[in-house]
C-alpha atoms as a PDB file:
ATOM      1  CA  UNK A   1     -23.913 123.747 -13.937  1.00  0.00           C
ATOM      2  CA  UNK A   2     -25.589 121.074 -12.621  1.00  0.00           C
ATOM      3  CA  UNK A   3     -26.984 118.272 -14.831  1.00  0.00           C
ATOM      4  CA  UNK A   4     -30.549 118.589 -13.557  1.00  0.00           C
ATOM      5  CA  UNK A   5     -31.022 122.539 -14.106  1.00  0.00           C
ATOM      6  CA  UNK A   6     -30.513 122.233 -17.571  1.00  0.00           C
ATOM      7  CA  UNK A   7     -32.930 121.182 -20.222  1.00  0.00           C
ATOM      8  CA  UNK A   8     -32.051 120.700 -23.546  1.00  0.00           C
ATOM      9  CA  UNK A   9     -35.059 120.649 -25.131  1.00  0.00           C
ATOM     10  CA  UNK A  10     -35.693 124.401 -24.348  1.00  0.00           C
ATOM     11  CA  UNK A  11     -31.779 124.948 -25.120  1.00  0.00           C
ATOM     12  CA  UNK A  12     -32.486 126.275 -28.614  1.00  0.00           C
ATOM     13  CA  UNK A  13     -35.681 127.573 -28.298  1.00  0.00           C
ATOM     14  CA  UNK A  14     -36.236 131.197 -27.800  1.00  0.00           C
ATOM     15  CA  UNK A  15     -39.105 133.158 -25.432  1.00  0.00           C
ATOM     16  CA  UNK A  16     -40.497 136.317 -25.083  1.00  0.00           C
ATOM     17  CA  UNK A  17     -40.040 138.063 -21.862  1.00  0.00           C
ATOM     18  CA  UNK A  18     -41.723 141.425 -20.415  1.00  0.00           C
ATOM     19  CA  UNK A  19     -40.118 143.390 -17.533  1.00  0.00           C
ATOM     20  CA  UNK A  20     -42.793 146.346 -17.027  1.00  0.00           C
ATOM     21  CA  UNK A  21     -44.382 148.112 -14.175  1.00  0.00           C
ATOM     22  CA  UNK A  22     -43.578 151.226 -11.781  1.00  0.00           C
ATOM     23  CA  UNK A  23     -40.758 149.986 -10.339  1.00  0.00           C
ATOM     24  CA  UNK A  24     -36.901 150.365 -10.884  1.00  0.00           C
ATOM     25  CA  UNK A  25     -35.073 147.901 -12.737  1.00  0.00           C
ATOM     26  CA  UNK A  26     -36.282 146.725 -15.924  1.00  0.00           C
ATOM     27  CA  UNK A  27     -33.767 148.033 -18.073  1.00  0.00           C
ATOM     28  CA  UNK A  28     -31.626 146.937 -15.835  1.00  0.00           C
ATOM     29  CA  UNK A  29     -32.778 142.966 -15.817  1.00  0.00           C
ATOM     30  CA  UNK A  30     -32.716 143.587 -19.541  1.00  0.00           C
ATOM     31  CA  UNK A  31     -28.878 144.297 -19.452  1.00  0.00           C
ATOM     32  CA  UNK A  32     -28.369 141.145 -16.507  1.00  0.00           C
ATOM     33  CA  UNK A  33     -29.718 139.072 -19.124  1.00  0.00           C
ATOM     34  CA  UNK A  34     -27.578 140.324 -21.903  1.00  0.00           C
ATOM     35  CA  UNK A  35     -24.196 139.798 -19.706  1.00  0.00           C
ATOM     36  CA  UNK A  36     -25.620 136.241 -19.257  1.00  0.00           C
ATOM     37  CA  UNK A  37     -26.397 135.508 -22.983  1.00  0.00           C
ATOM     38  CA  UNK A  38     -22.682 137.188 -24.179  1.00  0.00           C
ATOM     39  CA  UNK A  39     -21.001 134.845 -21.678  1.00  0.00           C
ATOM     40  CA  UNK A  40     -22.343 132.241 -23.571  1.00  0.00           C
ATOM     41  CA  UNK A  41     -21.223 133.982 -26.678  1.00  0.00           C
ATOM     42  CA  UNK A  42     -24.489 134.634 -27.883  1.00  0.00           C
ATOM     43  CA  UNK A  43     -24.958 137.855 -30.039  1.00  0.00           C
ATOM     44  CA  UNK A  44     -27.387 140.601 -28.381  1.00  0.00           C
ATOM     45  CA  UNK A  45     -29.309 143.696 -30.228  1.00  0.00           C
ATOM     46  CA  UNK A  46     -30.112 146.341 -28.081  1.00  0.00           C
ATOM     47  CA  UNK A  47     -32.503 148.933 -29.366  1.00  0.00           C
ATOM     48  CA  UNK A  48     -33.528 151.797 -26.832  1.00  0.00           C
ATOM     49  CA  UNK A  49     -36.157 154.104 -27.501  1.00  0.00           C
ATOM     50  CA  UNK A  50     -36.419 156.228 -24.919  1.00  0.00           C
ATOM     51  CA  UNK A  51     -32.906 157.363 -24.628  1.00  0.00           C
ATOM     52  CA  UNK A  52     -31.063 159.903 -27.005  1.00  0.00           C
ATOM     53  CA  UNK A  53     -28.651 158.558 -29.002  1.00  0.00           C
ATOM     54  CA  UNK A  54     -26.174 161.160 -27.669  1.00  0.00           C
ATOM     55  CA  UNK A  55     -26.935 159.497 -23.892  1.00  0.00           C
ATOM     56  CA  UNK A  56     -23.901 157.517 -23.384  1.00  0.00           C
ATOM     57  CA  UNK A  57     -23.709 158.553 -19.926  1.00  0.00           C
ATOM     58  CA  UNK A  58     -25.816 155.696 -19.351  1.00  0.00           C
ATOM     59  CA  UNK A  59     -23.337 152.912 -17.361  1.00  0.00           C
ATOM     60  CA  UNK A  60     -25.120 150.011 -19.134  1.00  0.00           C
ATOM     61  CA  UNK A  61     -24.081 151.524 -22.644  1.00  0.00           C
ATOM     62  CA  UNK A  62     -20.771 152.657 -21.608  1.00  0.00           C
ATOM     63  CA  UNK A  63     -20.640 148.843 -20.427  1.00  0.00           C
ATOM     64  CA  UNK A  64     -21.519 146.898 -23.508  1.00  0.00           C
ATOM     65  CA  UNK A  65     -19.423 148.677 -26.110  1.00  0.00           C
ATOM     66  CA  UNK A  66     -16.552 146.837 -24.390  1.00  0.00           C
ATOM     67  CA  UNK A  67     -18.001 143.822 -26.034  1.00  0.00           C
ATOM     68  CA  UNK A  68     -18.281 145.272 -29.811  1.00  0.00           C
ATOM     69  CA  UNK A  69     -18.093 141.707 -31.307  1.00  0.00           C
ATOM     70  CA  UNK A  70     -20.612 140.043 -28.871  1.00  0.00           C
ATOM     71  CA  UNK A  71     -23.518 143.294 -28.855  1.00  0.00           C
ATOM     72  CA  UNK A  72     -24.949 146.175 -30.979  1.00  0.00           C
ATOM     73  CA  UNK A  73     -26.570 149.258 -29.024  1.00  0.00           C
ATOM     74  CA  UNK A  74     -28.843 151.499 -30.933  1.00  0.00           C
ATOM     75  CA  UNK A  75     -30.672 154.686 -29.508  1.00  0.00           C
ATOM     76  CA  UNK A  76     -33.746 155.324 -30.957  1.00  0.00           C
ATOM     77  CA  UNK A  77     -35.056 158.266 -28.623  1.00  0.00           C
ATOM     78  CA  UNK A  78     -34.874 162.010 -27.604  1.00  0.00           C
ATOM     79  CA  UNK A  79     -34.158 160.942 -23.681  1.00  0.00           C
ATOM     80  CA  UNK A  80     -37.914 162.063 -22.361  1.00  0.00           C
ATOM     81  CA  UNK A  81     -41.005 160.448 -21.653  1.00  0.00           C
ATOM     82  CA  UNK A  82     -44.506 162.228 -22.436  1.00  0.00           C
ATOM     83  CA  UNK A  83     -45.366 164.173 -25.789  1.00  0.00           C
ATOM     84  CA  UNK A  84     -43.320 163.423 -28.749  1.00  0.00           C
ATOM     85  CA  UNK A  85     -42.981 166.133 -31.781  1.00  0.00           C
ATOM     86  CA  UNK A  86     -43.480 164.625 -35.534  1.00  0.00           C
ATOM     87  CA  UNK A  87     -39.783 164.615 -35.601  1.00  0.00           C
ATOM     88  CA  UNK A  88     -39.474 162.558 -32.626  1.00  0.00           C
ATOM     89  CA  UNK A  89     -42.528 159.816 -33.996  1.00  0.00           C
ATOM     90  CA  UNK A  90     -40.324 159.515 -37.476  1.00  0.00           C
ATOM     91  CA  UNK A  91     -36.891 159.158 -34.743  1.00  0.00           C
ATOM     92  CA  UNK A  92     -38.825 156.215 -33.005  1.00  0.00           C
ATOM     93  CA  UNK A  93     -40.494 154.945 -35.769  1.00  0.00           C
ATOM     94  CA  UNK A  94     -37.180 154.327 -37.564  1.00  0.00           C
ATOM     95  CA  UNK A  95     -36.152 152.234 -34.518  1.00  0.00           C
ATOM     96  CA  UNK A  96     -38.735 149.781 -34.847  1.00  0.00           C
ATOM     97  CA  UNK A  97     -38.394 149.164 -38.571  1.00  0.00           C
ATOM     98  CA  UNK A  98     -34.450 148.764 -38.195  1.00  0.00           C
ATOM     99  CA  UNK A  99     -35.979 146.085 -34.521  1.00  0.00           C
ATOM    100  CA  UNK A 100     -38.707 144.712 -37.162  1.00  0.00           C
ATOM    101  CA  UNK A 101     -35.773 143.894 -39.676  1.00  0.00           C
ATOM    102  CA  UNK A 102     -33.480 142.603 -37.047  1.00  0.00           C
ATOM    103  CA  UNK A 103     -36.559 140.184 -35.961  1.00  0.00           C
ATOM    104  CA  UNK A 104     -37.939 139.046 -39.150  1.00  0.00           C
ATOM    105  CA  UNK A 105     -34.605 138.039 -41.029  1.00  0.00           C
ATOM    106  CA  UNK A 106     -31.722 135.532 -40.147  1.00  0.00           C
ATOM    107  CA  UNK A 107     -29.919 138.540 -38.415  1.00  0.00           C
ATOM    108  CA  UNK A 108     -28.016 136.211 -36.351  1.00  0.00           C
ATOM    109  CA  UNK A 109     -28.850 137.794 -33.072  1.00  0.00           C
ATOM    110  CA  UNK A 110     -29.697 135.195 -30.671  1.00  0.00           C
ATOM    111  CA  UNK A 111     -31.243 138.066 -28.128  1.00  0.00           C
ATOM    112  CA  UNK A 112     -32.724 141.220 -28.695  1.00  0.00           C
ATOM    113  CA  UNK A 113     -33.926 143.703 -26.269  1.00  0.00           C
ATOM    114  CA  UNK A 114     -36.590 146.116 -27.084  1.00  0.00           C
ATOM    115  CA  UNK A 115     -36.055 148.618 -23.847  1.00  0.00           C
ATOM    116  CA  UNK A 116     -38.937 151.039 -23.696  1.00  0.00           C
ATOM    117  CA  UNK A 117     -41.220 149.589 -26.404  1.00  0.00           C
ATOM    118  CA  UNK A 118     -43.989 149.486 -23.911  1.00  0.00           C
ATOM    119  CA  UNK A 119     -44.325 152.590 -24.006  1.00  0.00           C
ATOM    120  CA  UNK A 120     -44.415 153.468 -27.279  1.00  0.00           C
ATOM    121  CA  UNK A 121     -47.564 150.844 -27.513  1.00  0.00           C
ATOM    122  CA  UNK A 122     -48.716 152.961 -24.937  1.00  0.00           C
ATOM    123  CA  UNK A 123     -48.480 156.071 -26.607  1.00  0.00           C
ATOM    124  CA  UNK A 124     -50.226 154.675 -29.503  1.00  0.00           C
ATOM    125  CA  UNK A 125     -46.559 155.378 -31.805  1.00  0.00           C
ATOM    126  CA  UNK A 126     -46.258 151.961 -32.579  1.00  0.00           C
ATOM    127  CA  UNK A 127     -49.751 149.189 -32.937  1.00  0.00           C
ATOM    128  CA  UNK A 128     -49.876 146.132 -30.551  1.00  0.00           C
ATOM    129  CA  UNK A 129     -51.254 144.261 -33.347  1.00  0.00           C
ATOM    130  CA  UNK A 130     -48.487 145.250 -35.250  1.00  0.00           C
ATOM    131  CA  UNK A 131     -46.041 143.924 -32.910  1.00  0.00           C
ATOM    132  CA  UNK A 132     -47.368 141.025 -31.888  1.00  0.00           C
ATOM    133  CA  UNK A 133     -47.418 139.623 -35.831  1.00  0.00           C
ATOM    134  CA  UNK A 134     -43.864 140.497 -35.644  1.00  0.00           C
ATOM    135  CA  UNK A 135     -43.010 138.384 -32.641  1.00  0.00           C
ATOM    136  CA  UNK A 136     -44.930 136.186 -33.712  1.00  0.00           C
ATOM    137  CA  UNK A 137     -42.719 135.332 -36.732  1.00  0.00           C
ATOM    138  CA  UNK A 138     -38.893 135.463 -35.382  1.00  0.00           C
ATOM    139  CA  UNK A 139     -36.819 133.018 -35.355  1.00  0.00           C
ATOM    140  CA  UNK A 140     -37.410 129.731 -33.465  1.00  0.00           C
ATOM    141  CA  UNK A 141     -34.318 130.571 -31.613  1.00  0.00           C
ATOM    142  CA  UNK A 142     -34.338 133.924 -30.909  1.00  0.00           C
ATOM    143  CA  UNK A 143     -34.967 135.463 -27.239  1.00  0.00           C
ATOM    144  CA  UNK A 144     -36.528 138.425 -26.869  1.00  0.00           C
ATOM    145  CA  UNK A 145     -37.030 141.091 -24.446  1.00  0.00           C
ATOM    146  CA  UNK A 146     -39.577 143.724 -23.856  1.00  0.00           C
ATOM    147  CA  UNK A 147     -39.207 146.304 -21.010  1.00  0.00           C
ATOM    148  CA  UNK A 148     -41.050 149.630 -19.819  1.00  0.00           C
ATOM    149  CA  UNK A 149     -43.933 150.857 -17.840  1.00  0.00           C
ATOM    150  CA  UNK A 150     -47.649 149.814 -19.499  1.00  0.00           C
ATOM    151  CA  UNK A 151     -47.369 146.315 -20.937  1.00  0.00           C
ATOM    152  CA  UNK A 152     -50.396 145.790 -23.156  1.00  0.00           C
ATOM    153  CA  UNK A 153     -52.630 142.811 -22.371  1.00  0.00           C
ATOM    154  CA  UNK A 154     -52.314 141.276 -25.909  1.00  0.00           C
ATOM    155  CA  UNK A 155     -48.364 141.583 -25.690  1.00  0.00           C
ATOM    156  CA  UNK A 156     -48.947 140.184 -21.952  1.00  0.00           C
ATOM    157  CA  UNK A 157     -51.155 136.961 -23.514  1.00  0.00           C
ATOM    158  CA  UNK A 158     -48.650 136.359 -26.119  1.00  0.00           C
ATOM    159  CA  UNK A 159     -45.570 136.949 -23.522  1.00  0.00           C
ATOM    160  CA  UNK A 160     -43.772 133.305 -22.368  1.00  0.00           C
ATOM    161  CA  UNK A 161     -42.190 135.236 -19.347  1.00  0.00           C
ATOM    162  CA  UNK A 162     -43.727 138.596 -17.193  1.00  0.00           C
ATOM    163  CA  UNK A 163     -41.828 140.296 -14.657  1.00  0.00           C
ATOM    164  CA  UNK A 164     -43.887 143.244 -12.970  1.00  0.00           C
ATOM    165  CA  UNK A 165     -41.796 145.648 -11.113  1.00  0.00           C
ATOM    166  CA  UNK A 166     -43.363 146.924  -8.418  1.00  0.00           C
ATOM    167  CA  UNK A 167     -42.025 149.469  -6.199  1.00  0.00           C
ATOM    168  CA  UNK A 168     -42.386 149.196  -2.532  1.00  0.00           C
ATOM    169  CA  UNK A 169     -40.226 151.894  -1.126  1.00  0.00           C
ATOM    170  CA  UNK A 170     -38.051 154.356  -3.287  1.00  0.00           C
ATOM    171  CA  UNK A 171     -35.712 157.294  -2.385  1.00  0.00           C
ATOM    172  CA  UNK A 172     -36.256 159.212  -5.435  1.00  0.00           C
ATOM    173  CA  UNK A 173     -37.782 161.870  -3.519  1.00  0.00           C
ATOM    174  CA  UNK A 174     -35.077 162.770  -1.421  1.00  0.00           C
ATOM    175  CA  UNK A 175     -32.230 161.620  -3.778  1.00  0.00           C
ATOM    176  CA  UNK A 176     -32.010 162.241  -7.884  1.00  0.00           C
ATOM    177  CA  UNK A 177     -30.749 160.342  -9.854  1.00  0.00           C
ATOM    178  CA  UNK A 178     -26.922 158.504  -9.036  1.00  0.00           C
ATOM    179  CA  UNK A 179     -24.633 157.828 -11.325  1.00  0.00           C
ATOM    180  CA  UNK A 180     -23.759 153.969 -11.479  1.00  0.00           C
ATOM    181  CA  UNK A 181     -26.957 153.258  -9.948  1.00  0.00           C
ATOM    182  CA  UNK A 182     -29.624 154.928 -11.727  1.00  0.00           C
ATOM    183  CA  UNK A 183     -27.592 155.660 -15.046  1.00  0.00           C
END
């Protein structure tokens, strides 16, 4: 890489980064950036929240368990969006106290991805406040990565990086989901 893209004051510092909106693809930039950070041998926690942990038909899981010593996935999530049961609140909430743990001690993750969590804010499982005093004590170093539909305007004040995805034309009506593309 050029000499001039890279700045080495920012090398070791990490940022947190929102991919939300309407639009396809945020999980998917999520999963871009962990192939990135793994080819520079960092170490990358994945927690998902919205998909079952029996949902390995997924192509970005069945991708990163080829790299067991580079990334963790964990599935935090009953694979629907919209009403959750008691059972499914205590399922979720588990997730982010195993993500708050991962955050808030010298884990040695140098990435972690919190797919979904913006919509758990949403649905009022999990407090903004409460998140944002966790983010706001990791690591110097550490990167990490919100993604889903509703960011929250405090997460979105405290957020270094925002990517809204906006959709401008879709096929979903006409075509369902495609394996390799969509899962």
């Amino acid at each position: 890489m050029p000499n001039n893209l890279i700045n080495p004051n920012f090398d070791e510092h990490g940022f947190i980064q929102i991919y939300t909106g309407n639009g396809k693809g945020k999980t998917t930039a999520a999963f871009g950036l962990t192939l990135r950070a793994i080819g520079h041998g960092w170490k990358v926690l994945i927690l998902q929240f919205m998909k079952a942990s029996d949902a390995w038909q997924y192509g970005e899981a069945l991708s990163v368990v080829k790299y067991p010593e580079n990334i963790e996935i964990k599935q935090f999530g009953f694979n629907k969006i919209g009403k959750f049961t008691k059972e499914d609140e205590i399922h979720l909430l588990n997730g982010w106290n195993y993500a708050k743990t991962c955050i808030n001690q010298e884990s040695g993750y140098k990435m972690i991805i919190l797919d979904e969590l913006n919509h758990l804010i949403h649905q009022n499982i999990i407090s903004v406040d409460e998140v944002i005093k966790v983010l706001k004590n990791k690591t110097e170093n550490m990167e990490i990565v919100i993604t889903g539909r509703h960011a929250h305007p405090k997460l979105i004040e405290i957020a270094d990086l925002i990517t809204t995805m906006q959709p401008t034309k879709h096929y979903y009506p006409k075509v369902k989901a495609r394996c390799g593309i969509e899962y």
